[in-house]
C-alpha atoms as a PDB file:
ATOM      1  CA  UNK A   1     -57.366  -1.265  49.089  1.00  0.00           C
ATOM      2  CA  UNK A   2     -54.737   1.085  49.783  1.00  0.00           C
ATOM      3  CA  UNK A   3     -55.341   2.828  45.944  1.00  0.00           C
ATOM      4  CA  UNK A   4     -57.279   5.509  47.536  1.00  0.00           C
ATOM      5  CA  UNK A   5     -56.036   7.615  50.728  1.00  0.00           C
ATOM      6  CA  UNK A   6     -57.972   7.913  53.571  1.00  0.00           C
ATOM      7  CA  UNK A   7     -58.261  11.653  54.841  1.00  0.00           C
ATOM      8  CA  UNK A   8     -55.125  12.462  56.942  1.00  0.00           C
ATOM      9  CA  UNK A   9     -53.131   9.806  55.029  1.00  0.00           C
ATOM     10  CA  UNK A  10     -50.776  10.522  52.290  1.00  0.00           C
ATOM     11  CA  UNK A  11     -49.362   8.437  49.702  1.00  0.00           C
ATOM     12  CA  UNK A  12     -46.504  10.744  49.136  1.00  0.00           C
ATOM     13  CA  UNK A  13     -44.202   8.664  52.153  1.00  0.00           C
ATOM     14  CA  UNK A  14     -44.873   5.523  50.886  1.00  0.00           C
ATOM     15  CA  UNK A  15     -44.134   5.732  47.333  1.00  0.00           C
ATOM     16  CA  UNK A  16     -40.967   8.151  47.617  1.00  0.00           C
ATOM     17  CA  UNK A  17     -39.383   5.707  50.226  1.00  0.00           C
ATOM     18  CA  UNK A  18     -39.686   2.612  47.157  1.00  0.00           C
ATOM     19  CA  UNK A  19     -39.031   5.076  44.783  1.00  0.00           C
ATOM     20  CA  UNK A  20     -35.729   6.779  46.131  1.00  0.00           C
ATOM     21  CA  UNK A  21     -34.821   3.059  46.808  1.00  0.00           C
ATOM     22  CA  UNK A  22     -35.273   2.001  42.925  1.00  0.00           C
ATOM     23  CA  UNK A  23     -33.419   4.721  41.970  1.00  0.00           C
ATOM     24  CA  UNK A  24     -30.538   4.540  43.922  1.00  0.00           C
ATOM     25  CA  UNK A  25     -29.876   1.091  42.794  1.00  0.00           C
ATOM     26  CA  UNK A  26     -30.434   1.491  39.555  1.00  0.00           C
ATOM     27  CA  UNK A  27     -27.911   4.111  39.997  1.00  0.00           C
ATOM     28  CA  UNK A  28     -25.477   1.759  41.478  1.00  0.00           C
ATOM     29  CA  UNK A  29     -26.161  -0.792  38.846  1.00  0.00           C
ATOM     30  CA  UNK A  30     -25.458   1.468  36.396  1.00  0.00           C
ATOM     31  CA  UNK A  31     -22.343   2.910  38.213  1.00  0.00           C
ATOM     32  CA  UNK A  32     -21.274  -0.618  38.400  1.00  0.00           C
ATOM     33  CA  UNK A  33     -22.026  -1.528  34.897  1.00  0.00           C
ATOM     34  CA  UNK A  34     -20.157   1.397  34.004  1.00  0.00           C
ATOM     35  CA  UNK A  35     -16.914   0.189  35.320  1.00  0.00           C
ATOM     36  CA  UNK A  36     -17.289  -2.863  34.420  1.00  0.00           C
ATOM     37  CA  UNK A  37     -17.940  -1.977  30.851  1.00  0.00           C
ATOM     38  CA  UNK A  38     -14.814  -0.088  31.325  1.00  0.00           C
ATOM     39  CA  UNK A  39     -13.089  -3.343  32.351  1.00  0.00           C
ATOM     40  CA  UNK A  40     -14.830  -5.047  29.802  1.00  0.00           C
ATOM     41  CA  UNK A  41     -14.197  -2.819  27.194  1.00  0.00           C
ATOM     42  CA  UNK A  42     -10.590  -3.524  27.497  1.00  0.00           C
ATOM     43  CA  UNK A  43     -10.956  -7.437  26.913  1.00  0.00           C
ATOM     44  CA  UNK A  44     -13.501  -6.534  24.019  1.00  0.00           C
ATOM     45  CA  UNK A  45     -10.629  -4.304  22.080  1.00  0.00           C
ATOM     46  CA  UNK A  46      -8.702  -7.543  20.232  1.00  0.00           C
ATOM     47  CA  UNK A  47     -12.478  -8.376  19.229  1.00  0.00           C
ATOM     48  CA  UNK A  48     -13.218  -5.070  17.685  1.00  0.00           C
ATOM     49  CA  UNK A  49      -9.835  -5.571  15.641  1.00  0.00           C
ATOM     50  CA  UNK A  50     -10.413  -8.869  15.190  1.00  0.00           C
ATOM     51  CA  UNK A  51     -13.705  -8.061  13.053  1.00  0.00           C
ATOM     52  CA  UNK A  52     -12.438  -5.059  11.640  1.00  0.00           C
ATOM     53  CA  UNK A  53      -8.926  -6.923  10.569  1.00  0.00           C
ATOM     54  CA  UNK A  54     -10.028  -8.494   7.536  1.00  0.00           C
ATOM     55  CA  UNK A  55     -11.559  -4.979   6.265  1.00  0.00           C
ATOM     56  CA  UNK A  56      -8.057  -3.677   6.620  1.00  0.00           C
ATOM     57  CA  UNK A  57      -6.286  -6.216   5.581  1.00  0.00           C
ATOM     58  CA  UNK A  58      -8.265  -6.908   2.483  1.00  0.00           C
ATOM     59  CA  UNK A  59      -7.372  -4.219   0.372  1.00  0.00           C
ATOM     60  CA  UNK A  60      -3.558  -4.167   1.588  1.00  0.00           C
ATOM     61  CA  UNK A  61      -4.208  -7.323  -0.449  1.00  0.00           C
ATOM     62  CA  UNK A  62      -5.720  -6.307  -3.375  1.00  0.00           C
ATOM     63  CA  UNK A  63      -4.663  -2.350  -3.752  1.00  0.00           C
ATOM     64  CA  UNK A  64      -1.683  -1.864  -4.886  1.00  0.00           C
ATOM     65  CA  UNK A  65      -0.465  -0.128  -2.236  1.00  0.00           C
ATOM     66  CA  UNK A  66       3.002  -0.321  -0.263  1.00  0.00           C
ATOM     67  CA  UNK A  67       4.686  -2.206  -3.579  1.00  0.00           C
ATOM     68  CA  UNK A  68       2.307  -4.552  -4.285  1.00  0.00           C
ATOM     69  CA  UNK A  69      -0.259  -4.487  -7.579  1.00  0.00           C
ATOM     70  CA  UNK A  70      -3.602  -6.014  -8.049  1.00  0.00           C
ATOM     71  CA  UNK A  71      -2.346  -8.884 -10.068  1.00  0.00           C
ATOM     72  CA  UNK A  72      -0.393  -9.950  -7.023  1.00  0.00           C
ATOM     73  CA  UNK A  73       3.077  -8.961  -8.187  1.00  0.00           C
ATOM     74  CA  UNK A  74       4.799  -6.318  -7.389  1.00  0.00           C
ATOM     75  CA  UNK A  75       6.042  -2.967  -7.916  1.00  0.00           C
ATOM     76  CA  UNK A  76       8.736  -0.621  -7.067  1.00  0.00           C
ATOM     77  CA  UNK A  77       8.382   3.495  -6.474  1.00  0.00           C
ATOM     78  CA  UNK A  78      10.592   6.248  -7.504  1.00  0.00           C
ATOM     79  CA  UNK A  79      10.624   9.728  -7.959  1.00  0.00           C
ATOM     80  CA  UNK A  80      13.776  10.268  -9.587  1.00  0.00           C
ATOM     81  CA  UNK A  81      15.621   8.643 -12.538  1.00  0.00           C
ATOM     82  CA  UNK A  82      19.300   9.072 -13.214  1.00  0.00           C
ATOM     83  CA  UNK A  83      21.851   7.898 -15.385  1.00  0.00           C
ATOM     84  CA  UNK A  84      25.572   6.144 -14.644  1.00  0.00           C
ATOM     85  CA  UNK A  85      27.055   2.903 -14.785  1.00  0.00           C
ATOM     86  CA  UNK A  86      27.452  -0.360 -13.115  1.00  0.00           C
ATOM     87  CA  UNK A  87      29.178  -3.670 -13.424  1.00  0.00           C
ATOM     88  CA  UNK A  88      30.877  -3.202 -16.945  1.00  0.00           C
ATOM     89  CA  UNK A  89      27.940  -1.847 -18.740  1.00  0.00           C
ATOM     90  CA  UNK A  90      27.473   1.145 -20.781  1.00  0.00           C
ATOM     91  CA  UNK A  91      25.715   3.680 -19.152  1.00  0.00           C
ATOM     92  CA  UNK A  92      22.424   2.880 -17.337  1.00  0.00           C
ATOM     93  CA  UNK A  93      19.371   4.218 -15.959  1.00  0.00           C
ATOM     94  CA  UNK A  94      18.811   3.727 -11.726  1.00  0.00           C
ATOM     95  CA  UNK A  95      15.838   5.078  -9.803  1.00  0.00           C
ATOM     96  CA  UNK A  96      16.283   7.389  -6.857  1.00  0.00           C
ATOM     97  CA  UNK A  97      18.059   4.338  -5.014  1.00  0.00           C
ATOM     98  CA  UNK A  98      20.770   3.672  -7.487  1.00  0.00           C
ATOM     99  CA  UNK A  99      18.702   0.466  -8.558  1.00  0.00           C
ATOM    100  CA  UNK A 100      19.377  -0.667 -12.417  1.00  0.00           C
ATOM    101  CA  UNK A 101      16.012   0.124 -14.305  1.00  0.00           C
ATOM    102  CA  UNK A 102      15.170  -2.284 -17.399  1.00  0.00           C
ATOM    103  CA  UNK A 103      13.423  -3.117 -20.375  1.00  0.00           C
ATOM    104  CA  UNK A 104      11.459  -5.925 -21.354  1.00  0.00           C
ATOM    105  CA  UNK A 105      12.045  -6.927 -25.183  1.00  0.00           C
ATOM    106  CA  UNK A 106       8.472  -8.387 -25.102  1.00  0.00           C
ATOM    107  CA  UNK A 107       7.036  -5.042 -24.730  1.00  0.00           C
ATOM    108  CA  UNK A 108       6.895  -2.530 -27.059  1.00  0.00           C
ATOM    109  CA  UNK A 109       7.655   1.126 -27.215  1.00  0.00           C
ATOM    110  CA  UNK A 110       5.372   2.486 -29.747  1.00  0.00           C
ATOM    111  CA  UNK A 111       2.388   2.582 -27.967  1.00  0.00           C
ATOM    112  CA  UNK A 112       3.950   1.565 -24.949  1.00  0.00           C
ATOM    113  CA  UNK A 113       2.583  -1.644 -23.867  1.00  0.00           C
ATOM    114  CA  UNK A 114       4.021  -3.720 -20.623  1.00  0.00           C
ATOM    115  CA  UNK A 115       3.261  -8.142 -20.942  1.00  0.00           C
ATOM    116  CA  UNK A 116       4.834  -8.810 -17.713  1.00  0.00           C
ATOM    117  CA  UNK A 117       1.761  -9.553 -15.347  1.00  0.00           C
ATOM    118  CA  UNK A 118       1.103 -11.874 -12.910  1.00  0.00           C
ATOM    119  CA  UNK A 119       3.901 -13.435 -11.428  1.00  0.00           C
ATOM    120  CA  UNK A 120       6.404 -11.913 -14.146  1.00  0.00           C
ATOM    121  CA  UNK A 121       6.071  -9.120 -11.396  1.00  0.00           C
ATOM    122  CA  UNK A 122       7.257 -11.171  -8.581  1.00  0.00           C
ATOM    123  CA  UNK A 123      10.602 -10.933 -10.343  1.00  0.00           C
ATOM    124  CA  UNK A 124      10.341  -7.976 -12.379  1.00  0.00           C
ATOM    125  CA  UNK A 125       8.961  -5.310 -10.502  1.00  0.00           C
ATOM    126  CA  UNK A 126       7.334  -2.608 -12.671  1.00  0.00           C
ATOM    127  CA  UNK A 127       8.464   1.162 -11.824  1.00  0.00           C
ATOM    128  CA  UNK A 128       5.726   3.249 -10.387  1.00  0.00           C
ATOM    129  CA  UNK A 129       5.546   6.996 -10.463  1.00  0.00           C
ATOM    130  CA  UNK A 130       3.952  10.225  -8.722  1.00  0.00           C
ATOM    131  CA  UNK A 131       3.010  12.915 -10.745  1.00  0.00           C
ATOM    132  CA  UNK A 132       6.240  14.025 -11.719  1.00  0.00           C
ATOM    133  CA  UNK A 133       9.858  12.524 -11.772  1.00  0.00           C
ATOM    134  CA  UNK A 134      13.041  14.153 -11.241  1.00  0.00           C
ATOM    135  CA  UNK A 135      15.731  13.405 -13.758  1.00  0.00           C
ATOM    136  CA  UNK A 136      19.755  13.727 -13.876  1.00  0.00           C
ATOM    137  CA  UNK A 137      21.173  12.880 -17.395  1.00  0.00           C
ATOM    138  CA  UNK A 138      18.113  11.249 -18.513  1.00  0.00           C
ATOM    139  CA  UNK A 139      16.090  13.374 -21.325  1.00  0.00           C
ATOM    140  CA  UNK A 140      12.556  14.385 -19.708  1.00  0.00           C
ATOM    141  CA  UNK A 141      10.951  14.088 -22.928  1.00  0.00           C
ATOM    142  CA  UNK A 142      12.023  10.428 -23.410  1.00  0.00           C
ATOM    143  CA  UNK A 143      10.192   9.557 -20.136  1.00  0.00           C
ATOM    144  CA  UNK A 144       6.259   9.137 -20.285  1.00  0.00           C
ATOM    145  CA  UNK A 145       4.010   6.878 -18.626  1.00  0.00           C
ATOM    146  CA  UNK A 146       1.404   3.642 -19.153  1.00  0.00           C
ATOM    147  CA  UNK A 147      -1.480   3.258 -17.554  1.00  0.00           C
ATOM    148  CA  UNK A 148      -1.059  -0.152 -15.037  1.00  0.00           C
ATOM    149  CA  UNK A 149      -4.147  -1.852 -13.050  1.00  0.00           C
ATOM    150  CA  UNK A 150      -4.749   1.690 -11.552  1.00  0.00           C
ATOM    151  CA  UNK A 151      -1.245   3.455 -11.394  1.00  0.00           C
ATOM    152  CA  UNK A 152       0.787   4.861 -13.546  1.00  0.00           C
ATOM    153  CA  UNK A 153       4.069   2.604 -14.853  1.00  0.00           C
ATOM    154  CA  UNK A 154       7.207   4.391 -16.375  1.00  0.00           C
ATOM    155  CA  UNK A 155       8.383   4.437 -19.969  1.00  0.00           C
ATOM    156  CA  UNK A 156      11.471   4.950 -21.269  1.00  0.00           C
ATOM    157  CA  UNK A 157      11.758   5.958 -25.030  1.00  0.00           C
ATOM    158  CA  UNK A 158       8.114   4.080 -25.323  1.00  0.00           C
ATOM    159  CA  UNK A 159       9.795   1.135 -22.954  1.00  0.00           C
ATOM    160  CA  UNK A 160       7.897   0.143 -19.620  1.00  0.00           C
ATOM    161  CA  UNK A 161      10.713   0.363 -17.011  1.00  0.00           C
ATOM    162  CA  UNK A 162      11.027  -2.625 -13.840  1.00  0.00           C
ATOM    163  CA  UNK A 163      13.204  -3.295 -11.282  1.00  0.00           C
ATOM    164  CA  UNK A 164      15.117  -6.629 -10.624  1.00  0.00           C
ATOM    165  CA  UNK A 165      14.563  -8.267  -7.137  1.00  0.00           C
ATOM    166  CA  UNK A 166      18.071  -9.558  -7.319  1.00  0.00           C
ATOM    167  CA  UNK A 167      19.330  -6.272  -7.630  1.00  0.00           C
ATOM    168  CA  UNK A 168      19.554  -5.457  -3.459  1.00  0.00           C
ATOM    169  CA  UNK A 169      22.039  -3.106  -3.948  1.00  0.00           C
ATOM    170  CA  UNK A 170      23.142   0.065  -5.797  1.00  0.00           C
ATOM    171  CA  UNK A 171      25.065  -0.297  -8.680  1.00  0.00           C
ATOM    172  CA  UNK A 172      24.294  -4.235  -9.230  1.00  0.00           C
ATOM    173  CA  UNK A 173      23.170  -5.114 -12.497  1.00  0.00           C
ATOM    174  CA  UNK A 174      22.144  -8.898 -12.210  1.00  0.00           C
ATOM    175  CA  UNK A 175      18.821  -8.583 -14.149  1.00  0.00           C
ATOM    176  CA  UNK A 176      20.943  -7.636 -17.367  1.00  0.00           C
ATOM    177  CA  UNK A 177      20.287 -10.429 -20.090  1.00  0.00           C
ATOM    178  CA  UNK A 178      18.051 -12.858 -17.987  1.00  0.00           C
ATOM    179  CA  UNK A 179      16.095 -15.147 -20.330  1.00  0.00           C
ATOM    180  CA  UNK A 180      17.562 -13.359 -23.416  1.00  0.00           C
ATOM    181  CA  UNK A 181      15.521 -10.349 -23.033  1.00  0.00           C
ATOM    182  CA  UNK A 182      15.545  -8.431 -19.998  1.00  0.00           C
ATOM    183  CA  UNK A 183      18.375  -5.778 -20.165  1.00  0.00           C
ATOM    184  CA  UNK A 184      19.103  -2.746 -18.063  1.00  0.00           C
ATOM    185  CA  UNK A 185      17.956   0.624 -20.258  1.00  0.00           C
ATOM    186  CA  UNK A 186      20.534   3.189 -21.370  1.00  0.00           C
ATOM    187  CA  UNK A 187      19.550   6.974 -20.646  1.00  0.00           C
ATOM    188  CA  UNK A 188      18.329   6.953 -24.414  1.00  0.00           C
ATOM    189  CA  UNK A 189      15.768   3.764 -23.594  1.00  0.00           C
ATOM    190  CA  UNK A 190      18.477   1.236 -25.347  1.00  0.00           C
ATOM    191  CA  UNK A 191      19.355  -1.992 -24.294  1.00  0.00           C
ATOM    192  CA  UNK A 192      22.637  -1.715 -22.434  1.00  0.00           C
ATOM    193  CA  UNK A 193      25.685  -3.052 -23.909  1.00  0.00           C
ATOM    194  CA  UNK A 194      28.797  -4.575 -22.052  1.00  0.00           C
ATOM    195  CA  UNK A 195      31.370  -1.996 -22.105  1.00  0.00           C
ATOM    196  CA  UNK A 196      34.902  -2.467 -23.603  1.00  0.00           C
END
């Protein structure tokens, strides 16, 4: 009964008076919604991770990124190769940290073909390149490159280079003859002899 004023009457008072009220708490709700979604946003952080973790960690798995390779082995980086000598062999080939590079005598050099996959690579870690490589008493035109699961392996005379993982050290050469045909490269992509 009260839809239509009555002359001298306004509406105006009434409705503003709810109105103002509705709004101010709604106001206040959201003020306090606000703050709590602050609050709340801090205990929902580990969940955003949480979801999002597997995304990450997913291709750490299967890229071959920070020395691992898609077949689940590894690999090792360098960006230098150099030539000396270690533990009574002839001269050898390391990578920029004095690591013993070798050759694989079921590979071949000519086209240069790697067969150490899988979990070969666990042990033998293939040698992955930028670009370009420096080089110090190694011949730049005996070094190339073969195309590996996505990235780019190095050759040696033809020769896929790796790295041991039971060489921790510079200068240590205990890769050299495992299984009767592993054997740390000379500058010219030969198998290295014992000096003497």
């Amino acid at each position: 009964m009260d839809a239509t004023p009555t002359k001298g009457t306004s509406l105006i008072p009434r409705r503003i008076g709810p109105s103002l009220a509705a709004g101010l708490a709604c106001a206040f709700l959201l003020a306090a919604c606000g703050s709590s979604n602050d609050s709340g946003t801090a205990g929902a952080a580990p969940v955003a991770p949480a979801t999002s973790a597997p995304a990450t960690s997913a291709p750490a798995a299967s890229t071959p990124v920070a020395g691992t390779s898609p077949a689940n082995g590894q690999t090792a980086t360098t960006a230098a190769v150099l030539a000396g000598s270690a533990q009574g062999l002839a001269s050898i080939v390391t990578d920029d940290k004095g690591l013993t590079l070798y050759r694989y005598d079921e590979d071949q050099p000519n086209p240069s073909k790697w067969t150490c996959s899988g979990t070969c690579t666990k042990t033998w870690l293939p040698v992955i390149v930028p670009e370009s490589v420096q080089t110090s008493g190694v011949e730049k035109s005996l070094l190339g490159t073969v195309h590996r699961n996505g990235e780019t392996q190095l050759t040696l005379a033809g020769w896929p280079l790796y790295r041991y993982v039971g060489d921790t050290a510079a200068g240590q050469t205990n890769g050299q003859g495992k299984d009767g045909e592993w054997y740390a490269v000379t500058p010219a992509g030969q198998k290295s002899g014992v000096t003497g």
